[in-house]
Protein backbone atom coordinates (compact mmCIF):
# COMPACT_ATOMS: atom_id res chain seq x y z
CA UNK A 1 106.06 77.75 80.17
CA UNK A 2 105.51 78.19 83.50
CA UNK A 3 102.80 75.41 85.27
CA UNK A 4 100.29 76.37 87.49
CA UNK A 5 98.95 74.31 89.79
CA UNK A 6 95.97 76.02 91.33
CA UNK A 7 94.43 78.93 89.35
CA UNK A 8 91.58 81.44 90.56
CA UNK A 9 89.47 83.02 88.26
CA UNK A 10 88.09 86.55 89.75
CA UNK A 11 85.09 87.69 87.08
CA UNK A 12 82.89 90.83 87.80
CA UNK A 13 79.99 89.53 85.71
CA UNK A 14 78.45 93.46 85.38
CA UNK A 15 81.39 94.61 83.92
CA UNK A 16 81.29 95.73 79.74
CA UNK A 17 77.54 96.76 80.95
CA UNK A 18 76.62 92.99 82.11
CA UNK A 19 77.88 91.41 79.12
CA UNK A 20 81.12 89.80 80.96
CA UNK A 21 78.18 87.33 82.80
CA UNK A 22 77.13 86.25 78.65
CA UNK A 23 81.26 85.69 78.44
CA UNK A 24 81.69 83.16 81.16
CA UNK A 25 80.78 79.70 79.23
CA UNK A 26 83.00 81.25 76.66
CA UNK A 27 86.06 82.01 78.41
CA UNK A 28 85.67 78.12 80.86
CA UNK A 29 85.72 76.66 77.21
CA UNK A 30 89.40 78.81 76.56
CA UNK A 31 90.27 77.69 79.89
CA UNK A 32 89.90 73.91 79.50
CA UNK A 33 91.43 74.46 75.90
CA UNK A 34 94.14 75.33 77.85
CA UNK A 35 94.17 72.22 80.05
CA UNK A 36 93.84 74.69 83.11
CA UNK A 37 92.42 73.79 85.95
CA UNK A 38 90.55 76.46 87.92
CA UNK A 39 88.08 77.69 90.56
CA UNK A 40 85.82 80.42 89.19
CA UNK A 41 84.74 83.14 91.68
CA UNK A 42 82.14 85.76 90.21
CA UNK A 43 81.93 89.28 92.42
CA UNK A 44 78.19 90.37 94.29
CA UNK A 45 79.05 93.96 95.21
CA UNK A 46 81.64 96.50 95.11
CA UNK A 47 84.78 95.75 97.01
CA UNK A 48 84.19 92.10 96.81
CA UNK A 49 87.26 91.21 94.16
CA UNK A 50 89.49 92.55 97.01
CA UNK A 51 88.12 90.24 99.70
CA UNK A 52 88.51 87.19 97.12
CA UNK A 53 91.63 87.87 96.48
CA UNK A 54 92.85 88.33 100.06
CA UNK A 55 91.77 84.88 100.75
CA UNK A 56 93.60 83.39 97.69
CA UNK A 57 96.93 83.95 99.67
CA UNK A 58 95.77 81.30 102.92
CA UNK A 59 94.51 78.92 100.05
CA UNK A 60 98.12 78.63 98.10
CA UNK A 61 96.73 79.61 94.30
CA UNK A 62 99.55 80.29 91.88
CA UNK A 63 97.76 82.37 89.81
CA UNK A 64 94.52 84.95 89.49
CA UNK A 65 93.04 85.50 86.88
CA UNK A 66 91.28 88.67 86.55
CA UNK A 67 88.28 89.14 84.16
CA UNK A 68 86.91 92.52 83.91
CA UNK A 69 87.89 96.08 83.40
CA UNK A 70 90.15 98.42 85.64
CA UNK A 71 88.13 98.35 87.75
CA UNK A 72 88.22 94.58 88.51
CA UNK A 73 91.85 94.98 88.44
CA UNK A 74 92.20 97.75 90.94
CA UNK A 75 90.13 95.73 93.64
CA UNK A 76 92.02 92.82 93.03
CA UNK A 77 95.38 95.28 93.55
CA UNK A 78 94.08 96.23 97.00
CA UNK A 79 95.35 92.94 98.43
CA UNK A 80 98.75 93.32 97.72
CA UNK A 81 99.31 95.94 100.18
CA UNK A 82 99.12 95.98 103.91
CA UNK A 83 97.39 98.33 105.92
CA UNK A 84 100.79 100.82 105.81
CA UNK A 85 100.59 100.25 102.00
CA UNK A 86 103.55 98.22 101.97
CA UNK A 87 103.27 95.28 99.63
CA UNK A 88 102.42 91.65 100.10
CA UNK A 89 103.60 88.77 98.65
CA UNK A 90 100.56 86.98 96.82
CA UNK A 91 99.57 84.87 93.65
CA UNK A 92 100.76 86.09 89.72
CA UNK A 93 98.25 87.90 87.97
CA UNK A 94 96.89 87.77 84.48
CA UNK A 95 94.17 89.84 82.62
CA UNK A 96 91.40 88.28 80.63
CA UNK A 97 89.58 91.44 78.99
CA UNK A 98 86.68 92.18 79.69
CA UNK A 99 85.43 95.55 80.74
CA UNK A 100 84.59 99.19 80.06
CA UNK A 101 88.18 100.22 80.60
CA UNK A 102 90.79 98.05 79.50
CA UNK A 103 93.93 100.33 79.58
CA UNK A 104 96.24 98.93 81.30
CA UNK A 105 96.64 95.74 79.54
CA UNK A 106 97.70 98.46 76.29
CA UNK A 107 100.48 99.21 78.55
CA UNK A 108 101.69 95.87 79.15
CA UNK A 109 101.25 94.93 75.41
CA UNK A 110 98.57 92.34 76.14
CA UNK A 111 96.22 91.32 73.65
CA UNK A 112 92.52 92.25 73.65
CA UNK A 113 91.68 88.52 72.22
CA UNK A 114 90.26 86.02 74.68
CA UNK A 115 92.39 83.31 73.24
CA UNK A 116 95.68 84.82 73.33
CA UNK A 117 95.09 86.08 76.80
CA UNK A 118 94.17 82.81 78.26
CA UNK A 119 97.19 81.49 76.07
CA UNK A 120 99.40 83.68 78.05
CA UNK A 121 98.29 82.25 80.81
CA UNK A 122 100.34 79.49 80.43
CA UNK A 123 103.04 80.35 77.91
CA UNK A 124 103.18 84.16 78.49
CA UNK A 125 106.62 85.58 80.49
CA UNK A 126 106.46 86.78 84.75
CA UNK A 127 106.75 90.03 85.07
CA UNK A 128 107.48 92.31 88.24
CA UNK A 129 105.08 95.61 88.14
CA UNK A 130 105.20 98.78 90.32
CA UNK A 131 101.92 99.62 92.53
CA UNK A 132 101.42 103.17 93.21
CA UNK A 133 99.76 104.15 96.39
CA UNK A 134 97.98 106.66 97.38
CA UNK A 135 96.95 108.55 100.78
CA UNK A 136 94.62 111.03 100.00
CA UNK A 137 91.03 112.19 101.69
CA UNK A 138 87.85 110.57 101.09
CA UNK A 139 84.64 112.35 100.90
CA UNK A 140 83.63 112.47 103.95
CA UNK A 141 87.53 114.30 104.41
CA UNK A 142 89.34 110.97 106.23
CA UNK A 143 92.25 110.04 105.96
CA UNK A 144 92.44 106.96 103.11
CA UNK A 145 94.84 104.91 101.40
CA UNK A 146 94.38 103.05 98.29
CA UNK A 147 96.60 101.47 95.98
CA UNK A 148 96.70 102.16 91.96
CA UNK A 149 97.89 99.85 89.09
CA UNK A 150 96.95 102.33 86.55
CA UNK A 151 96.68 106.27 86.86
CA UNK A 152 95.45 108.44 89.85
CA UNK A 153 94.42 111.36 88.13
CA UNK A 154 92.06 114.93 89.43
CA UNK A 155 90.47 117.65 87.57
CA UNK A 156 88.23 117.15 85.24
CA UNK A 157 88.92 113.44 85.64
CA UNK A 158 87.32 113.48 88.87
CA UNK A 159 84.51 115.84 87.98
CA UNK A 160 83.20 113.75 84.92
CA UNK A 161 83.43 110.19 86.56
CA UNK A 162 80.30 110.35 87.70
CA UNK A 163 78.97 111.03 84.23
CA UNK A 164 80.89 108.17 82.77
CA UNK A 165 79.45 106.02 84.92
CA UNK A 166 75.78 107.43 84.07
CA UNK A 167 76.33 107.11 80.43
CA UNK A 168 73.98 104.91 78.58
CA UNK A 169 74.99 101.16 78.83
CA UNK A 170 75.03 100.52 75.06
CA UNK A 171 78.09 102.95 75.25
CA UNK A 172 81.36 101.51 76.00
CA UNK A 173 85.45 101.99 76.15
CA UNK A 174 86.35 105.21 74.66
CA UNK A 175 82.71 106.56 74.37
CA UNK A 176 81.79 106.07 77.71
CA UNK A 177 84.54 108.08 78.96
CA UNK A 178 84.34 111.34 75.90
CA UNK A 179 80.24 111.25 76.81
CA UNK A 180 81.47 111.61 80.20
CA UNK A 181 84.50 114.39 79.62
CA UNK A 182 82.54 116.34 77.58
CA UNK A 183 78.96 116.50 79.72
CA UNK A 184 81.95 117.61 82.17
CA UNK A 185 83.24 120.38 80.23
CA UNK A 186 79.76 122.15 80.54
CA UNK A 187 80.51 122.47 84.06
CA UNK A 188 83.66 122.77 84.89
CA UNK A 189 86.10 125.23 86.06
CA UNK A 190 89.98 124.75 86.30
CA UNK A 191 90.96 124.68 90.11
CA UNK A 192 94.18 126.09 91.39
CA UNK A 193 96.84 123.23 92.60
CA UNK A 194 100.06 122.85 94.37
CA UNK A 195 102.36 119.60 93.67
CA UNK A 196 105.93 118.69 94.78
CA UNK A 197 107.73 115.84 93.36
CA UNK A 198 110.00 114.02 95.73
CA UNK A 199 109.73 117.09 97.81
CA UNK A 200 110.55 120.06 95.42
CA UNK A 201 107.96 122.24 94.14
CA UNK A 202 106.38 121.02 90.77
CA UNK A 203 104.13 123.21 89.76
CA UNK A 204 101.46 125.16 90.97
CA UNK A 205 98.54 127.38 89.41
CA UNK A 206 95.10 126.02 87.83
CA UNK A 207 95.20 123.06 86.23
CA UNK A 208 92.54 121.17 83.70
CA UNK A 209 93.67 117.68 84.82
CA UNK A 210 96.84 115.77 86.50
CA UNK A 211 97.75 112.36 85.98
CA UNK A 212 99.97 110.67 87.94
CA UNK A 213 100.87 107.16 86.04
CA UNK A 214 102.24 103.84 86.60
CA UNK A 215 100.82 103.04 83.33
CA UNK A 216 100.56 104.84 79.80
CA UNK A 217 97.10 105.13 78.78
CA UNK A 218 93.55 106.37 80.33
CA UNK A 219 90.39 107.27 79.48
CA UNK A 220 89.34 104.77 77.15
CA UNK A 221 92.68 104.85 75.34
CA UNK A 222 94.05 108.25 75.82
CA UNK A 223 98.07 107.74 75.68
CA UNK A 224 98.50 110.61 78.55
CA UNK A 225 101.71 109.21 79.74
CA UNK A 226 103.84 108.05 76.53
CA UNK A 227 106.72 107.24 78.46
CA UNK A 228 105.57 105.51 81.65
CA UNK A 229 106.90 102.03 82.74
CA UNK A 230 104.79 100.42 85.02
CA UNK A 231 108.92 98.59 86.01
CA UNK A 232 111.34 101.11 86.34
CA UNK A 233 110.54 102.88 90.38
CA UNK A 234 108.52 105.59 89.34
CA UNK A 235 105.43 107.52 88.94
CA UNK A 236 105.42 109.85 85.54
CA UNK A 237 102.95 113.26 86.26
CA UNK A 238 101.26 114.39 83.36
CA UNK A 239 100.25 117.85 83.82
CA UNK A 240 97.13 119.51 81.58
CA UNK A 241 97.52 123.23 83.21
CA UNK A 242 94.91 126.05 82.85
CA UNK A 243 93.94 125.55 79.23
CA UNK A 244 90.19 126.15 78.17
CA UNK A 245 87.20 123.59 77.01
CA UNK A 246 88.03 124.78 73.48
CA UNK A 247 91.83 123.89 73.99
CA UNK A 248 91.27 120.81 75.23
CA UNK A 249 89.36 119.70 72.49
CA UNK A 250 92.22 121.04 69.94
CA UNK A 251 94.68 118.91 72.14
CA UNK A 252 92.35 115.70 72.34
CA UNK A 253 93.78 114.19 69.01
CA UNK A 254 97.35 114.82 70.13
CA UNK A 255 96.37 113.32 73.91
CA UNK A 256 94.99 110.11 72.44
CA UNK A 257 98.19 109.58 70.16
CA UNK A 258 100.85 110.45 73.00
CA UNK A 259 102.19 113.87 70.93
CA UNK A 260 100.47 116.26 73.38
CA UNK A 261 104.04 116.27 75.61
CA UNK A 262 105.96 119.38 74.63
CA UNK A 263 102.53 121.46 73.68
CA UNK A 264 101.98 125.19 75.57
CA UNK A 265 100.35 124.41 78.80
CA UNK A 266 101.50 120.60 79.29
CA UNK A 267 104.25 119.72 82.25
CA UNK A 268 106.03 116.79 82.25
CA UNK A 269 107.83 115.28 85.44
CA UNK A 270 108.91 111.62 86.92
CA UNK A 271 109.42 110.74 90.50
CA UNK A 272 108.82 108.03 93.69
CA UNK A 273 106.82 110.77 95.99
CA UNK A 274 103.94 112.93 94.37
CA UNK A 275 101.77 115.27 96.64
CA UNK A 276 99.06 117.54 95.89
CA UNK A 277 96.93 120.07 97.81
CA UNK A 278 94.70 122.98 96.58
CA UNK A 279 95.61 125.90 96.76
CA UNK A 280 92.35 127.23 98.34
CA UNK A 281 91.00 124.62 101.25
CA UNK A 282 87.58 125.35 100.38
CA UNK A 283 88.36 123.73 96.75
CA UNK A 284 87.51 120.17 96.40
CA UNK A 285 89.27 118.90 93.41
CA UNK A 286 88.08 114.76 92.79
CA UNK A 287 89.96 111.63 92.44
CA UNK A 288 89.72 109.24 89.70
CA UNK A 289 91.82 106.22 90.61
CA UNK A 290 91.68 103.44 87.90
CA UNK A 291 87.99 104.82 86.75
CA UNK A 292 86.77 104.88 90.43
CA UNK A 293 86.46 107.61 92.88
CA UNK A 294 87.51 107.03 96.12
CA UNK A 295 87.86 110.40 97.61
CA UNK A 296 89.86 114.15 96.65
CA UNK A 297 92.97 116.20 97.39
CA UNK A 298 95.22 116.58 98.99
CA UNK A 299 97.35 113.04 98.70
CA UNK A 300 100.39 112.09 98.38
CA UNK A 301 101.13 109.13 96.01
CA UNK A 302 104.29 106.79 96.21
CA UNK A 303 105.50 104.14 94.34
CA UNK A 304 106.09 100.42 95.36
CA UNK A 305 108.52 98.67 92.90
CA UNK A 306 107.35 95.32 92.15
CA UNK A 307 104.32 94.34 94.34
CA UNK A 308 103.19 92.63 91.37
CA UNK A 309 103.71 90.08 88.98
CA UNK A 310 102.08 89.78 85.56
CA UNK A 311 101.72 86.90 83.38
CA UNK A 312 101.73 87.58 79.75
């Protein structure tokens, strides 16, 4: 057990469709089970987890908690890297679940229960984590950077975020994100891609979707990237090449499962430095970074080994 002496709890009270802001008395009653004390710090707008968390570091808190969905957790991320992307020291994190997407704590073997994750709080092991980063474009085509605890992914991923985020709001976790993908698959049409890995060519040719993971699973639970450790240096890049709407539906059983590697039209690689450009400049192929979509190709995504530590 490991104490903590000041603890900051970060909660995005619209996440799970607004029902995180019904969870609140729930999860201050796990806390105080716990014996924890703790400041509780509820987000107003977009971006505003980052900001919180950049001022934990001048205010000396051990640990933050985060309570939402990936999305929580990838603002939070932002604060561990400077504006080079180079990481900065700051507090331990921890996940209490909460959210729409919850797919990184699958990869990290964290429960979904609000008692066991507040548990771990306190009794759970430290952990060091990789943080990818990315430098890509945003929409308005300037330069960006943004970091990534999850999966940076474009395609179709990028295409249909905007429909997962329009799905109706009694929807949630994996049927927000298959409402979304398959609206999508009305609509769209595989782009052609170029990608190196650690400078050599990768691949190149049309492409349904790439994911380039830290973690294993997307999507609401998709296992895209069976064999990536958020701890070992580097970035695994899943690649779903120019297969058609009625493949990808054959393959989605296989995808959620983590037996799609190996199948006709699916590229596996591993490496510290991924980049990615169309082919054709006048493409614009979309980003979906941790379930938000920052901006498009090209980028180039590297790896920063242990920016972060996890409790749990």
């Amino acid at each position: 057990m490991t104490d903590i002496r000041k603890l900051l709890v970060i909660a995005n009270p619209q996440s799970r469709a607004g029902r995180t802001a019904e969870r609140l008395p729930e999860i201050e009653r796990a806390l105080r089970r716990q014996g924890l004390s703790y400041e509780l710090v509820c987000t107003q707008r977009p971006g505003h987890a980052s900001e919180i968390a950049r001022g934990a570091r001048t205010r000396e808190f051990d640990v933050i908690a985060v309570v939402g969905g990936d999305g929580t957790l990838n603002e939070v991320a932002q604060a561990y890297l400077d504006d080079e992307g180079r990481k900065v020291e700051g507090p331990d994190l921890a996940i209490i679940p909460s959210g729409t997407g919850g797919d990184f704590r699958k990869t990290l073997d964290l429960s979904g229960s609000l008692e066991e994750a507040v548990a771990q709080l306190r009794f759970g092991r430290r952990r060091a984590i990789d943080l990818g980063v990315l430098h890509a474009r945003d929409h308005a085509g300037r330069n960006m950077m943004r970091a990534f605890v999850n999966i940076a992914s474009f395609g179709v991923g990028g295409a249909a975020l905007g429909l997962v985020n329009a799905a109706p709001k009694w929807l949630h976790g994996r049927a927000t994100y298959l409402f979304g993908t398959l609206r999508a698959l009305t609509s769209y049409r595989n782009v052609e891609v170029r990608l190196r890995i650690d400078g050599v060519p990768f691949y190149e040719g049309r492409i349904f979707s790439v994911a380039i993971a830290n973690g294993r699973y997307f999507g609401g639970g998709m296992k895209i990237a069976p064999h990536a450790d958020p701890s070992d240096g580097k970035l695994e890049v899943v690649v779903l090449g120019d297969l058609s709407p009625t493949e990808v539906v054959a393959l989605a059983p296989k995808i959620y499962s983590g037996g799609h590697l190996g199948t006709q039209g699916v590229s596996l690689g591993s490496g510290r430095a991924i980049e990615a450009e169309p082919v054709h400049a006048w493409s614009s192929v979309l980003l979906d970074v941790d379930g938000e979509g920052p901006g498009k190709l090209p980028i180039r995504a590297l790896v920063e080994p242990g920016a972060l530590t996890f409790r749990g």
